[in-house]
C-alpha atoms as a PDB file:
ATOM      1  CA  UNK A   1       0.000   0.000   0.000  1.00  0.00           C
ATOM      2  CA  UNK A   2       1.057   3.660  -0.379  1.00  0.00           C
ATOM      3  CA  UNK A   3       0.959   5.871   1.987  1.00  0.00           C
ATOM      4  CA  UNK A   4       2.079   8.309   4.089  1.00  0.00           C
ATOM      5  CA  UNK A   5       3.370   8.380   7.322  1.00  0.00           C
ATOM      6  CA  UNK A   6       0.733   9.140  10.578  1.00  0.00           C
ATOM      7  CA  UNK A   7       3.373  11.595  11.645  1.00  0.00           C
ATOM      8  CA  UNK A   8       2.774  13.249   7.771  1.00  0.00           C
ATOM      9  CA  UNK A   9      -1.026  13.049   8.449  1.00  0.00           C
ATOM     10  CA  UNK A  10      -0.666  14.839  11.515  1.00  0.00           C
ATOM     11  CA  UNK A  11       1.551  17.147  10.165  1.00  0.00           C
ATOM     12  CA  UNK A  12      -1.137  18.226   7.561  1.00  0.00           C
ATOM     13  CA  UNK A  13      -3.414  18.430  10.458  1.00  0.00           C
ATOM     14  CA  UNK A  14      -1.315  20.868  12.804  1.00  0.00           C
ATOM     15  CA  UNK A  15      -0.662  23.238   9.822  1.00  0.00           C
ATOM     16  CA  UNK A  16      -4.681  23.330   8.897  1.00  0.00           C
ATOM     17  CA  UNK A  17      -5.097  23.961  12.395  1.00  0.00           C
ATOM     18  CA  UNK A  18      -2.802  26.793  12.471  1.00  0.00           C
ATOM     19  CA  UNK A  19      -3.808  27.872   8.626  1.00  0.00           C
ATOM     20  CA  UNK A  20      -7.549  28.452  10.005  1.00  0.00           C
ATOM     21  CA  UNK A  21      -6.354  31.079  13.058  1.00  0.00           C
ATOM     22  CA  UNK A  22      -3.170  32.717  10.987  1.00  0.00           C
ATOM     23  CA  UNK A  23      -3.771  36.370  13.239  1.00  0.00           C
ATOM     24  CA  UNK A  24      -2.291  34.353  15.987  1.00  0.00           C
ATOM     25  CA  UNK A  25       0.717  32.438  17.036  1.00  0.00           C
ATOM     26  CA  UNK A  26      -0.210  28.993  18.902  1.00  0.00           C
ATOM     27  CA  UNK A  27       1.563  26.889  20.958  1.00  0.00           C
ATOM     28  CA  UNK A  28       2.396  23.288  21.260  1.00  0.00           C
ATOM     29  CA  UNK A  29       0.009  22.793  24.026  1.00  0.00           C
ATOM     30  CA  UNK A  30      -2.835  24.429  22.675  1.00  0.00           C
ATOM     31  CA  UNK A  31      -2.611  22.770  19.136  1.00  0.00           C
ATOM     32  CA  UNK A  32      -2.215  18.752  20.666  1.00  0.00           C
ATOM     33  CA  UNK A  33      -5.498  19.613  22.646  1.00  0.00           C
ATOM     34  CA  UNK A  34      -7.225  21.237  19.394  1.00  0.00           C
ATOM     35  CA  UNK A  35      -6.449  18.575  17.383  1.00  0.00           C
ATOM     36  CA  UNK A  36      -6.569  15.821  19.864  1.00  0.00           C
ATOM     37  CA  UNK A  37      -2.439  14.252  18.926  1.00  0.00           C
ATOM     38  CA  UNK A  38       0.165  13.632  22.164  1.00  0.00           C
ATOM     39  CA  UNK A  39       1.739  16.887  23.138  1.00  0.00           C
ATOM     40  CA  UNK A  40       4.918  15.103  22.018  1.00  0.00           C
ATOM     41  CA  UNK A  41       4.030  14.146  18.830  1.00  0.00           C
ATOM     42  CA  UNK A  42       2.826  17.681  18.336  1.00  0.00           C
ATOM     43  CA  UNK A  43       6.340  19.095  19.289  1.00  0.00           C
ATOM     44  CA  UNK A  44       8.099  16.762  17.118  1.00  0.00           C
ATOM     45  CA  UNK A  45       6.016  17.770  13.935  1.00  0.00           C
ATOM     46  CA  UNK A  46       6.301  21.099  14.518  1.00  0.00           C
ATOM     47  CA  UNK A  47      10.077  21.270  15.185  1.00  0.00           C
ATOM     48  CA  UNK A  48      10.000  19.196  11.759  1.00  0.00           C
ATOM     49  CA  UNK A  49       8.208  22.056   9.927  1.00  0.00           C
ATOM     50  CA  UNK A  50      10.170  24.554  11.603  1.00  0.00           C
ATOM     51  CA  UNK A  51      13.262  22.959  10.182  1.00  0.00           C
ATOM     52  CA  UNK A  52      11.471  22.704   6.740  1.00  0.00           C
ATOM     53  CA  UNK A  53      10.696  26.983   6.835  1.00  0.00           C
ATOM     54  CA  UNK A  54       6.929  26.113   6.768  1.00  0.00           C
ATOM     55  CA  UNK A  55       6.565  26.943   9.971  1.00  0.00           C
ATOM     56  CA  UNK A  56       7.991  30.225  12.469  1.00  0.00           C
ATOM     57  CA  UNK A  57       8.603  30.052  15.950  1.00  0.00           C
ATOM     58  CA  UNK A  58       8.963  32.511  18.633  1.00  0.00           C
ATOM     59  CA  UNK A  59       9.638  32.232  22.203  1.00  0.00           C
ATOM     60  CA  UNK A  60       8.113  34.328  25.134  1.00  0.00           C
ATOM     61  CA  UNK A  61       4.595  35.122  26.305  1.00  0.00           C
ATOM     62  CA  UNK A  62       3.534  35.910  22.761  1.00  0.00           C
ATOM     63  CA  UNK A  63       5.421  33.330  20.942  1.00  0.00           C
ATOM     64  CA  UNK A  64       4.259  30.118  19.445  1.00  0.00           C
ATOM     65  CA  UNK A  65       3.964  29.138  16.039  1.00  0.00           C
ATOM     66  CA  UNK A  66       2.807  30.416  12.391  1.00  0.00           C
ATOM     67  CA  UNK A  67       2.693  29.954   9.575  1.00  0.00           C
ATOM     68  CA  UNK A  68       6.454  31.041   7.685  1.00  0.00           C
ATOM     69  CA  UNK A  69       3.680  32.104   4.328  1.00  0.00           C
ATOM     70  CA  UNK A  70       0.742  32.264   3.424  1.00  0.00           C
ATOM     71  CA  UNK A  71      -1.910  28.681   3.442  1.00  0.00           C
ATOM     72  CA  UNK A  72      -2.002  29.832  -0.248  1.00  0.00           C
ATOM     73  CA  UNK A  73       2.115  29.371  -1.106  1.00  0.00           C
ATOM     74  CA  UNK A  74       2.060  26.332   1.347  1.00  0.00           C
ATOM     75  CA  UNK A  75       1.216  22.933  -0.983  1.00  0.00           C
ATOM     76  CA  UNK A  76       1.107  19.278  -0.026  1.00  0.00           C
ATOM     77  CA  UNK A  77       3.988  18.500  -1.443  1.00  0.00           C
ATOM     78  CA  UNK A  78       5.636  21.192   0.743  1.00  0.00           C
ATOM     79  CA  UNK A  79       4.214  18.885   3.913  1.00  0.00           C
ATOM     80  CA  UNK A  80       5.218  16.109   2.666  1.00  0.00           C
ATOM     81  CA  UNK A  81       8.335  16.906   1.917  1.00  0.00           C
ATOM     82  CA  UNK A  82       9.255  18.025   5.101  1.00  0.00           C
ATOM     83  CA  UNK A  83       8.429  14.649   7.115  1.00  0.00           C
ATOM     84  CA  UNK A  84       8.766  12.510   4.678  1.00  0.00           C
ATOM     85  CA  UNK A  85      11.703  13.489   2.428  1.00  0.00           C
ATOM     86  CA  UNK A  86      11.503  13.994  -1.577  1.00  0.00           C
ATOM     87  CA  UNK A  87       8.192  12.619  -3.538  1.00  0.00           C
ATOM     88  CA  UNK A  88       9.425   9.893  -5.748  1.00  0.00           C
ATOM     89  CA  UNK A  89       7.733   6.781  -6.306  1.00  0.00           C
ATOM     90  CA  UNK A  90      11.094   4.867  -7.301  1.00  0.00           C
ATOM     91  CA  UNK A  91      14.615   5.386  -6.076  1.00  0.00           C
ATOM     92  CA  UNK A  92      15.155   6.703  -9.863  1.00  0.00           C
ATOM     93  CA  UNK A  93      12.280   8.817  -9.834  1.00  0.00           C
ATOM     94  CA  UNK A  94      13.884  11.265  -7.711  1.00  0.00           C
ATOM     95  CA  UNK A  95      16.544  14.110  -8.130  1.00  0.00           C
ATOM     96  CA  UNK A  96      19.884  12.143  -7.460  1.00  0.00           C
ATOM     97  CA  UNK A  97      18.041   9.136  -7.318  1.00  0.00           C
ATOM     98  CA  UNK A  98      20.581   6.041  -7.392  1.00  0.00           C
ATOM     99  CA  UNK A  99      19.597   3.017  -9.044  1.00  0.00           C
ATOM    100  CA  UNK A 100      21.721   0.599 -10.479  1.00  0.00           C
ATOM    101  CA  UNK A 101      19.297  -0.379 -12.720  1.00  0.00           C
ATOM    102  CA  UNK A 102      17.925   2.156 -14.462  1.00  0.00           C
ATOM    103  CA  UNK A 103      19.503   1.793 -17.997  1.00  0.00           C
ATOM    104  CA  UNK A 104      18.021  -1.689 -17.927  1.00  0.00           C
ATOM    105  CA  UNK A 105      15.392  -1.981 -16.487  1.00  0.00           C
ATOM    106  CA  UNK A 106      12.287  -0.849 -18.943  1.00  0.00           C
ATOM    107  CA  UNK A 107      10.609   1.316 -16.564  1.00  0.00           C
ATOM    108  CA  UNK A 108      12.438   3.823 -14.878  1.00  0.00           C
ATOM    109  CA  UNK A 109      10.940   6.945 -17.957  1.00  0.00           C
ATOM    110  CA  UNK A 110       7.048   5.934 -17.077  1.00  0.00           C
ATOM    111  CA  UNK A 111       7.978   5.663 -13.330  1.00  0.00           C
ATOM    112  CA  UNK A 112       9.753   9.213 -13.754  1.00  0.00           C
ATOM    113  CA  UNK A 113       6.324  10.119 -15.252  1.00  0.00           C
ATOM    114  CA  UNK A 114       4.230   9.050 -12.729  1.00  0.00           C
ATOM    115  CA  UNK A 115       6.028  10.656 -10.144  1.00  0.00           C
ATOM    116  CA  UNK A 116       6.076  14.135 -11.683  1.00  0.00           C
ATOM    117  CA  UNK A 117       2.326  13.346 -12.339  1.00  0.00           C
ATOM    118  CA  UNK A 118       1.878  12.877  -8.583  1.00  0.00           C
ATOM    119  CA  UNK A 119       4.454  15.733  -7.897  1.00  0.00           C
ATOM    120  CA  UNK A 120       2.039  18.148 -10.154  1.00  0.00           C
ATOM    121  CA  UNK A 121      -0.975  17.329  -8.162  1.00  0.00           C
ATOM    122  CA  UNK A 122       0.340  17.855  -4.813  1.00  0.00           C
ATOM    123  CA  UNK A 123       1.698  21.139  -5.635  1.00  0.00           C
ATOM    124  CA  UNK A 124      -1.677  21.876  -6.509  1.00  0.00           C
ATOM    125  CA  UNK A 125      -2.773  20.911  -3.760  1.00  0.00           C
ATOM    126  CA  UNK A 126      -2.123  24.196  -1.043  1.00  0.00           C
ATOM    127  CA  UNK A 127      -2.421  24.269   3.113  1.00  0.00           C
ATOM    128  CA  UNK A 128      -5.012  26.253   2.268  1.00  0.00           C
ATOM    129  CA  UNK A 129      -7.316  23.964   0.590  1.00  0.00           C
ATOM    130  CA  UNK A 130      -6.410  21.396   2.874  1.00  0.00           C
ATOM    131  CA  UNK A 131      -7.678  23.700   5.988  1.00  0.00           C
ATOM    132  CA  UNK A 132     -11.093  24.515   4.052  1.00  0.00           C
ATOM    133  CA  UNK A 133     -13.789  21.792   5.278  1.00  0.00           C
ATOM    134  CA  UNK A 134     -15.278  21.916   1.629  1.00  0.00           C
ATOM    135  CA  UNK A 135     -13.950  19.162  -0.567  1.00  0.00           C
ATOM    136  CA  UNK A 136     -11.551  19.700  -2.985  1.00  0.00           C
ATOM    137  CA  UNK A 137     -11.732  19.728  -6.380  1.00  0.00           C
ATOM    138  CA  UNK A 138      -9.395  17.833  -8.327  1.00  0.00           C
ATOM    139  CA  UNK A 139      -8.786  17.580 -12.174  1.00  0.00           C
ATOM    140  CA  UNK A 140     -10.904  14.203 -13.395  1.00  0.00           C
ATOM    141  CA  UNK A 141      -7.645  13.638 -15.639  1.00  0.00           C
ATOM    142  CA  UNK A 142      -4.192  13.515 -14.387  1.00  0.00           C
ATOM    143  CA  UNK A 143      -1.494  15.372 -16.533  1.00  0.00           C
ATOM    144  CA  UNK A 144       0.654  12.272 -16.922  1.00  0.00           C
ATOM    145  CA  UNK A 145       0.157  12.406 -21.136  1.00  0.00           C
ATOM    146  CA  UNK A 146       1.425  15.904 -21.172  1.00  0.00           C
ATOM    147  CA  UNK A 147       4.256  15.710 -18.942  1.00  0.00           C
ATOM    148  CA  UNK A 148       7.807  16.159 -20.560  1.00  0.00           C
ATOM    149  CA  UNK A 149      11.436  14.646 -18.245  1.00  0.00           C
ATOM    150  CA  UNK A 150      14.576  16.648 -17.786  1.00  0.00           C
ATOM    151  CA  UNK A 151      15.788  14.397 -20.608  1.00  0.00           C
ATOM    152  CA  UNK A 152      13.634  14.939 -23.380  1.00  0.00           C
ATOM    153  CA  UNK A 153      13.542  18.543 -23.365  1.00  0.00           C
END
């Protein structure tokens, strides 16, 4: 199955908490208990999306965390990215990808493909939209057909 990781869900989570009360910092505390996650796990993800710039954090009596840009600049892949690590499907589907058998192996261009495909959806995909309790619209077809590698142009 593919997936991503509960700590990636919750990540989402925290930042469409904080995405729907931007005027504010909030801390740690206050988020676990809004969204119902272990004050620990909370820290962790946020200290995660600190590290990634998604997130700003100040200390003191009005410190706490926002958001480093606007929901609207913030995608999924951005989220993603910063718990998970790059979005690639295959080891040769990412940027500096190493695979020993990518000259022989048939599949690595369509895997390449796929992964941009997935790549262009997520970044389409912004904090924003994830924070609005309406459902999100996606495109019926994905772009894979139209997408052009590195290598071909």
């Amino acid at each position: 199955m593919l997936k991503l990781s509960r700590l990636t869900d919750y990540a989402a989570v925290v930042m469409a908490q904080i995405a729907r009360h931007p005027e504010q910092p909030h801390a740690a505390a206050e988020l676990a208990e809004a969204v119902q996650l272990p004050h620990p796990t909370v820290s962790k993800t946020l200290k995660m999306l600190v590290r990634a710039g998604l997130l700003e954090s100040r200390r003191g009596a009005q410190g706490g965390y926002s958001l480093a840009r606007p929901a609207s600049r913030i995608t999924a892949s951005d989220i993603i990215s910063a718990i998970e690590g790059p979005v690639a499907m295959t080891e040769c589907s990412q940027v500096g990808g190493d695979c020993d058998l990518a000259a022989t192996c048939g599949v690595a261009d369509n895997w390449q493909r796929v992964s941009l495909a997935i790549r262009t959806l997520l970044d389409s995909v912004t904090l924003a939209h994830l924070a609005d309790t309406n459902p999100i619209k996606l495109p019926v077809q994905l772009p894979i057909q139209s997408v052009s590698l590195a290598a071909e142009a």
